[in-house]
Protein backbone atom coordinates (compact mmCIF):
# COMPACT_ATOMS: atom_id res chain seq x y z
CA UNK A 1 155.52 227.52 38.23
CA UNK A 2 157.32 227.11 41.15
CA UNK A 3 160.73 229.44 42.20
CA UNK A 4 163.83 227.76 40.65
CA UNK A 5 165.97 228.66 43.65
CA UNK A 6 169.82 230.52 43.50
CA UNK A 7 171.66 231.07 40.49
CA UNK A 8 175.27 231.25 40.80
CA UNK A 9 177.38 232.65 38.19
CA UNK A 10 180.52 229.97 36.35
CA UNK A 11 183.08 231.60 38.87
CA UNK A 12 181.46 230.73 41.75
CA UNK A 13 180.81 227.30 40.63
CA UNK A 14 184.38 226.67 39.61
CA UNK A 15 185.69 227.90 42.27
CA UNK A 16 183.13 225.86 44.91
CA UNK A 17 183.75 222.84 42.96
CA UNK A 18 187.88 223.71 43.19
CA UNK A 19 187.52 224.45 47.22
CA UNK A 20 186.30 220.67 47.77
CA UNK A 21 188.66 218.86 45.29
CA UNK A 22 191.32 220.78 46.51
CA UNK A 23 190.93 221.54 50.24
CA UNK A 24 190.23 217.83 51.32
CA UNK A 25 187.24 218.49 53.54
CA UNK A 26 183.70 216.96 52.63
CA UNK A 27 181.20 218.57 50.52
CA UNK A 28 178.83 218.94 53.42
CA UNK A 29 181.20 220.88 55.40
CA UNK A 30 182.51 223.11 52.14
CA UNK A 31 178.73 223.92 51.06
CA UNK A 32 177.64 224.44 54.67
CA UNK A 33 180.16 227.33 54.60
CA UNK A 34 178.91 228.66 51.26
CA UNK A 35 175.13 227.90 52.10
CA UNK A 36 174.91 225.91 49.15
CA UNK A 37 172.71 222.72 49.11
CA UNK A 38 175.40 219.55 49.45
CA UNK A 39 173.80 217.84 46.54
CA UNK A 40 173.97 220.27 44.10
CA UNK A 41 178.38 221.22 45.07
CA UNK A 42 178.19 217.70 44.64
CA UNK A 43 177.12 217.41 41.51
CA UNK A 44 179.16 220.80 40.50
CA UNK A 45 182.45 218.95 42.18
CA UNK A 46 181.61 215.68 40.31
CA UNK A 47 182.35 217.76 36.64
């Protein structure tokens, strides 16, 4: 099988997720600055 990509640990996702509910700037732009794909802080945001 294929590689499954990054794991990030709960702390990082919390806190990604917190940084665009909380900062008012788009996901693109947040996960752009993490280097995060913008669909997946999406989907972490949308929890």
């Amino acid at each position: 099988m294929g590689n499954r990509g990054k794991r990030y640990d709960t702390e990082f996702k919390a806190d990604a997720a917190r940084l665009v509910k909380e900062s008012g700037r788009s996901v693109a732009s947040v996960a752009k600055d993490l280097g995060v794909n913008p669909p997946n802080l999406e989907k972490l945001a949308a929890r």
